[in-house]
PDB file of N, CA and C in Angstrom:
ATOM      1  N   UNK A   1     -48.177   1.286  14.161  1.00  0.00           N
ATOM      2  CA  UNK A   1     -47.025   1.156  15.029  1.00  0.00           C
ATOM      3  C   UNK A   1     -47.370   1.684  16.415  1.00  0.00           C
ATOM      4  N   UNK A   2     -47.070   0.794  17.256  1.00  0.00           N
ATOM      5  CA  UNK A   2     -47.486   1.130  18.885  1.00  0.00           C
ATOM      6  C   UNK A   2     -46.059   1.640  19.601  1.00  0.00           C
ATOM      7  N   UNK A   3     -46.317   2.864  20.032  1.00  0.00           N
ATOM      8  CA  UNK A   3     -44.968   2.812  20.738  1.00  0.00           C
ATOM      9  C   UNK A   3     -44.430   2.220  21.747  1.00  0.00           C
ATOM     10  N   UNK A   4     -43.228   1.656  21.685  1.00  0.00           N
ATOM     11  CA  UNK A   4     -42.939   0.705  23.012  1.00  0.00           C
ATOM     12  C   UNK A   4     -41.747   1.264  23.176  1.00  0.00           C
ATOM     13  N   UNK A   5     -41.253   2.821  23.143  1.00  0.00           N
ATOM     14  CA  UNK A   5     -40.385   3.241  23.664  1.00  0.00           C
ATOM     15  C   UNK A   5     -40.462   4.267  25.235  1.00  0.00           C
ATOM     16  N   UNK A   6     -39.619   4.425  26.247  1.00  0.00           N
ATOM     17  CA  UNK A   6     -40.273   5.455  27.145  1.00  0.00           C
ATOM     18  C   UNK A   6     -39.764   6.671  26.630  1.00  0.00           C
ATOM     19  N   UNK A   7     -39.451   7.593  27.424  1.00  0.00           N
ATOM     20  CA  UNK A   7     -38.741   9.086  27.482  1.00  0.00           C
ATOM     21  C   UNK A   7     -37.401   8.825  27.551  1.00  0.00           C
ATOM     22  N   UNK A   8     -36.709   8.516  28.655  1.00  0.00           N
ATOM     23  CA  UNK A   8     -35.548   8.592  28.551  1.00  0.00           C
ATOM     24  C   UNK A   8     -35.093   7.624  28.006  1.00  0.00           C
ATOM     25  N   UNK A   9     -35.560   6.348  27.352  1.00  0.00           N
ATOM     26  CA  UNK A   9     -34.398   5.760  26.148  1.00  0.00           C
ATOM     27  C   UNK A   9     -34.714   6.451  24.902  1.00  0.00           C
ATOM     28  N   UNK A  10     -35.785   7.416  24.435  1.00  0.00           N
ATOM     29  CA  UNK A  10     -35.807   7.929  23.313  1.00  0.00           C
ATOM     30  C   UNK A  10     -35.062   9.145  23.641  1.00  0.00           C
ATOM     31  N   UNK A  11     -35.127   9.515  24.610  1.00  0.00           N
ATOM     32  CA  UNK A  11     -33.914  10.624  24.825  1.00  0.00           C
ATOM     33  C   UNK A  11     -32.465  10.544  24.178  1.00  0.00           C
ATOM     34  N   UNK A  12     -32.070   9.218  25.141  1.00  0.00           N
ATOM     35  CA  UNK A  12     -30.838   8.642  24.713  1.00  0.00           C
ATOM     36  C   UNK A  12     -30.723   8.523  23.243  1.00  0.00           C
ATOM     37  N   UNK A  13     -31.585   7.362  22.891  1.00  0.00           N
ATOM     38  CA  UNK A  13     -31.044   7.870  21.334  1.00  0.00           C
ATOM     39  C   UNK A  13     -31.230   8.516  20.754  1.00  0.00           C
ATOM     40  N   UNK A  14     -31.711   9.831  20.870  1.00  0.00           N
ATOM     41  CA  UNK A  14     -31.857  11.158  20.241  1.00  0.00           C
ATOM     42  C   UNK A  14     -30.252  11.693  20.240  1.00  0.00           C
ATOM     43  N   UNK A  15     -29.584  11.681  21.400  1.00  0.00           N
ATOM     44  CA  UNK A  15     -28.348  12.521  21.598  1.00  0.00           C
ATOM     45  C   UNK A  15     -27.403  11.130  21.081  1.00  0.00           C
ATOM     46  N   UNK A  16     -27.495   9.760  21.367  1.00  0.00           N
ATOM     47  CA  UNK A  16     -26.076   9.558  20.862  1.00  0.00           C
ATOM     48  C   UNK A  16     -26.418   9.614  18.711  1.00  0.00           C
ATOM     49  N   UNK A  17     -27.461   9.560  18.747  1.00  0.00           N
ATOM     50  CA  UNK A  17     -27.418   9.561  17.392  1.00  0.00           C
ATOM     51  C   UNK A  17     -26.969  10.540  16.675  1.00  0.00           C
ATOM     52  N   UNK A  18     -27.422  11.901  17.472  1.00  0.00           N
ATOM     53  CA  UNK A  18     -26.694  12.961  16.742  1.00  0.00           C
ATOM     54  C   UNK A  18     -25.293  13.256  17.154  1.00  0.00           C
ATOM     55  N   UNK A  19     -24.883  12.829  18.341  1.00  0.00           N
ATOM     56  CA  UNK A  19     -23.702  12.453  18.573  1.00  0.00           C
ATOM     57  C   UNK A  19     -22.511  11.364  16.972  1.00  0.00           C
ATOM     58  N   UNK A  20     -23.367  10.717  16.653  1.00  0.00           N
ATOM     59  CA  UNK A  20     -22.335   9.925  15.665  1.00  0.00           C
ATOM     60  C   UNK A  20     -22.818  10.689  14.298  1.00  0.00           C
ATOM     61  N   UNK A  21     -23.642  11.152  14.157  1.00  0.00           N
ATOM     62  CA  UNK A  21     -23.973  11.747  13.008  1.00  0.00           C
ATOM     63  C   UNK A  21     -22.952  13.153  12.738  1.00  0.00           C
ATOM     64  N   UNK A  22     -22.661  13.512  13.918  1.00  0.00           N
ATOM     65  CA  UNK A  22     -21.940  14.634  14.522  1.00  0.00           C
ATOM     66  C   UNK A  22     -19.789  14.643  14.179  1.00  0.00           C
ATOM     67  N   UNK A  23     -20.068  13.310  14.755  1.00  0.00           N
ATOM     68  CA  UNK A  23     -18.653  12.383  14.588  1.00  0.00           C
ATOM     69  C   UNK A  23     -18.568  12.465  13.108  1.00  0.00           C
ATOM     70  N   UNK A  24     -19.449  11.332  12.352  1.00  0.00           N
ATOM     71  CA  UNK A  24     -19.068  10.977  11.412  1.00  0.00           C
ATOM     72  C   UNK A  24     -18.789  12.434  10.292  1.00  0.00           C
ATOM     73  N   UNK A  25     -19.654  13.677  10.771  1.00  0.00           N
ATOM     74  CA  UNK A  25     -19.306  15.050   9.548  1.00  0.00           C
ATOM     75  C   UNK A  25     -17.867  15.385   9.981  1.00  0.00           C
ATOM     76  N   UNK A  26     -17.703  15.163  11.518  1.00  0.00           N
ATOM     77  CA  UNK A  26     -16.161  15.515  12.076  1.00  0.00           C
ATOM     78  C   UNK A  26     -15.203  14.824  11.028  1.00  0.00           C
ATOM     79  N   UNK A  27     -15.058  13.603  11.121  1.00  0.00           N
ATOM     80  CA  UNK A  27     -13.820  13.052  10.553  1.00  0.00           C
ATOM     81  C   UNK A  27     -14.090  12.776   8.937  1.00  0.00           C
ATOM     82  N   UNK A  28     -15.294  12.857   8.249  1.00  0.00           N
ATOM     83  CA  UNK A  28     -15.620  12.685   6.815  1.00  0.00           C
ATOM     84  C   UNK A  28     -15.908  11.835   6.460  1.00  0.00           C
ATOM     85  N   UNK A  29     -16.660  11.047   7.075  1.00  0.00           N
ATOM     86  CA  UNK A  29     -16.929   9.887   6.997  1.00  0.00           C
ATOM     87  C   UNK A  29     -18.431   9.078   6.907  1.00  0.00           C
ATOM     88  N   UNK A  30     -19.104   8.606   6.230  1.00  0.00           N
ATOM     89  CA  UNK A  30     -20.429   8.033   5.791  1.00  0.00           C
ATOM     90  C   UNK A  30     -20.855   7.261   6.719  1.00  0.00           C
ATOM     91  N   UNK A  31     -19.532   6.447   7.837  1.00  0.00           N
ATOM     92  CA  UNK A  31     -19.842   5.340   8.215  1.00  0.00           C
ATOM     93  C   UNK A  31     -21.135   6.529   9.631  1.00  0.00           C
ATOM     94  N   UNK A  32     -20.619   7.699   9.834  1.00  0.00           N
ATOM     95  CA  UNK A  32     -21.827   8.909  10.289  1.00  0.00           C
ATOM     96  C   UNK A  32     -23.286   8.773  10.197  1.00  0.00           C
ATOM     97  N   UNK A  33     -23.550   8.322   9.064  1.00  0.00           N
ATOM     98  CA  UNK A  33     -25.106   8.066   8.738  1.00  0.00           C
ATOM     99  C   UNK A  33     -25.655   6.957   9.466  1.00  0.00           C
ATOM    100  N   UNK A  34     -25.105   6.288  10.068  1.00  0.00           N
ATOM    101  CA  UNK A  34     -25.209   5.026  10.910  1.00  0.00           C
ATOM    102  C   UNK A  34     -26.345   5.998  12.147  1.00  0.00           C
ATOM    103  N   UNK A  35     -25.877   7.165  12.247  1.00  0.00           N
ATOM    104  CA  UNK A  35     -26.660   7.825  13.633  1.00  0.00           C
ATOM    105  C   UNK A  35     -28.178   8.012  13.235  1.00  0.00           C
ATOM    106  N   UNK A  36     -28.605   8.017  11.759  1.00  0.00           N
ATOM    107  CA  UNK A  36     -29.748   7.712  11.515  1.00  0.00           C
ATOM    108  C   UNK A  36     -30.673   7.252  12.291  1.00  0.00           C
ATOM    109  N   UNK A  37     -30.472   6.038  12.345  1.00  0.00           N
ATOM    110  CA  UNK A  37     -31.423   5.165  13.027  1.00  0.00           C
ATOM    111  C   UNK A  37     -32.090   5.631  14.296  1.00  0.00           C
ATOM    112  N   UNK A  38     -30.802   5.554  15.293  1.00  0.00           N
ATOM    113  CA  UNK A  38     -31.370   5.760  16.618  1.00  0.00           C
ATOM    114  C   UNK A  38     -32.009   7.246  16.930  1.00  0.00           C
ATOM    115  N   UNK A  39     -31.689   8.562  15.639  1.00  0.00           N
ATOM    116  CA  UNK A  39     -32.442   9.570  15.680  1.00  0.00           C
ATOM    117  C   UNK A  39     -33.950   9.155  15.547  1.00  0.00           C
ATOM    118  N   UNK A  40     -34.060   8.539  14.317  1.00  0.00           N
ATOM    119  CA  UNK A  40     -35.390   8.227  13.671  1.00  0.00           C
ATOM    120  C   UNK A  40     -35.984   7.178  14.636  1.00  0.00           C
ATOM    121  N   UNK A  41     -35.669   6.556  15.529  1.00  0.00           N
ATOM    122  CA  UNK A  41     -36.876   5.741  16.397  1.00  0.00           C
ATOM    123  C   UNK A  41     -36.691   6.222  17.519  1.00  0.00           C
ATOM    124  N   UNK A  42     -35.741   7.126  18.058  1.00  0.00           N
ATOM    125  CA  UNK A  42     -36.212   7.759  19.057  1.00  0.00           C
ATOM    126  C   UNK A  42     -37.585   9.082  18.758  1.00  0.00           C
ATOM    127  N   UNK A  43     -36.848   9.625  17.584  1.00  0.00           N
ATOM    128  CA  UNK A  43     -38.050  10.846  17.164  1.00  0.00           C
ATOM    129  C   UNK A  43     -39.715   9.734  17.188  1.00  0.00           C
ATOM    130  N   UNK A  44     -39.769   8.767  16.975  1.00  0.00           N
ATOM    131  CA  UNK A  44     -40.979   8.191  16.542  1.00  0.00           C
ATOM    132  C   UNK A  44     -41.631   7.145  17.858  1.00  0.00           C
ATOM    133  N   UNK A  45     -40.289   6.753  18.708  1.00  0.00           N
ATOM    134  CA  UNK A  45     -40.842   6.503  19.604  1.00  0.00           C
ATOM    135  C   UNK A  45     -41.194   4.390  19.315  1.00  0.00           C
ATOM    136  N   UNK A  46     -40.671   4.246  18.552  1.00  0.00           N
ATOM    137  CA  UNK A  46     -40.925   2.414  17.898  1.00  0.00           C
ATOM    138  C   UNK A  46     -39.614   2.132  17.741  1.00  0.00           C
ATOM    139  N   UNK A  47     -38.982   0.931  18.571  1.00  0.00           N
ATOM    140  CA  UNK A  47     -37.951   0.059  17.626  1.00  0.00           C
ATOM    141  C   UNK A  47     -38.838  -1.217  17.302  1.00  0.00           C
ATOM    142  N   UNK A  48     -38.167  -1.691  15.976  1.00  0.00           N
ATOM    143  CA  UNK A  48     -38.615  -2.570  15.469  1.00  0.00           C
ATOM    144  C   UNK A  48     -37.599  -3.740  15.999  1.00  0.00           C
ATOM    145  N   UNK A  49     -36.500  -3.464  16.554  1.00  0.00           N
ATOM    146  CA  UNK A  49     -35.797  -4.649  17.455  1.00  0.00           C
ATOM    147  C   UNK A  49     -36.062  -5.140  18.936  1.00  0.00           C
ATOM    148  N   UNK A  50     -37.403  -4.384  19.651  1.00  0.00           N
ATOM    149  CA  UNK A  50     -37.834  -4.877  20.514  1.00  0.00           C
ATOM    150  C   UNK A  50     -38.788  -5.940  20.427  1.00  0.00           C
ATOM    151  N   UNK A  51     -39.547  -5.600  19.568  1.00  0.00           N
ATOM    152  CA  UNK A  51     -40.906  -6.769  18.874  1.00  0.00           C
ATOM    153  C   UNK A  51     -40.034  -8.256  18.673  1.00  0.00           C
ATOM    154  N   UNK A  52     -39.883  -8.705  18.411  1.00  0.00           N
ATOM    155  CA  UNK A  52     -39.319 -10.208  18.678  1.00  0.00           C
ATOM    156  C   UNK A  52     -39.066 -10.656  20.155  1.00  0.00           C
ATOM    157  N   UNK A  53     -38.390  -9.216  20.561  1.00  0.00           N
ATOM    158  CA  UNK A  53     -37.902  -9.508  22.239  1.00  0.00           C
ATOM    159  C   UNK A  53     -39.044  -9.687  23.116  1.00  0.00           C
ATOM    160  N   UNK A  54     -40.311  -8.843  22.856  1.00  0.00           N
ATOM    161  CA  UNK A  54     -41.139  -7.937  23.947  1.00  0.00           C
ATOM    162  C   UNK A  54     -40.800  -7.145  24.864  1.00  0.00           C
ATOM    163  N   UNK A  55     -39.576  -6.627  24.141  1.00  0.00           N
ATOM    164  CA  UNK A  55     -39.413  -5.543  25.423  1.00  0.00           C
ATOM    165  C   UNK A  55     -40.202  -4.050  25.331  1.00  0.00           C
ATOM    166  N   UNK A  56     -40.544  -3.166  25.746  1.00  0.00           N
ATOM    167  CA  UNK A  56     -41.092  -2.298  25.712  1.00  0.00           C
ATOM    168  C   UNK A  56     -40.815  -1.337  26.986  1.00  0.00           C
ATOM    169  N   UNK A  57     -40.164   0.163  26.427  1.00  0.00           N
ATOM    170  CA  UNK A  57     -39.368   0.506  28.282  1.00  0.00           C
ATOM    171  C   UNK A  57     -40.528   1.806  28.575  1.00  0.00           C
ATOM    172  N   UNK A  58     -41.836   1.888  27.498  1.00  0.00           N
ATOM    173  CA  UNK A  58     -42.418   2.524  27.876  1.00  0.00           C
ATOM    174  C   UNK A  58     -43.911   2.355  28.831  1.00  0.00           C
ATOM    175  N   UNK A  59     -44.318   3.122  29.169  1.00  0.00           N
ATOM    176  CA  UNK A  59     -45.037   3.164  30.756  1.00  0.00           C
ATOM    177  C   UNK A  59     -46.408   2.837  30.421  1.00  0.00           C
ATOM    178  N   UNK A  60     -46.761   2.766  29.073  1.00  0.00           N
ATOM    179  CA  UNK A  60     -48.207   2.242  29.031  1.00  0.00           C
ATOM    180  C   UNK A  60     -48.649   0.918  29.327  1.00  0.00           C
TER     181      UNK A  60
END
């Protein structure tokens, strides 16, 4: 896996993810785990929904 993310969109989804992950323990709710994602490919630095696109917002 090549990363094709930069800094500040893995930023971003670092915080809104824990942002809904955050939400969803607030109100009790599973639909919360949804914040998964954008934790886990910001921590890693790969979406797998850019590859079809070619987008890539990182600087290499």
């Amino acid at each position: 896996m090549k990363q094709n993310m930069g800094t500040v969109d893995r930023a971003i989804r670092v915080v809104v993810g824990v942002g809904i992950l955050a939400y969803g323990a607030f109100v009790g709710s599973y639909w919360g785990l949804i914040g998964i994602v954008p934790v886990l490919t910001g921590t890693v630095g790969f979406c797998p929904a850019y590859l079809p696109l070619g987008l890539s917002t990182c600087k290499r």
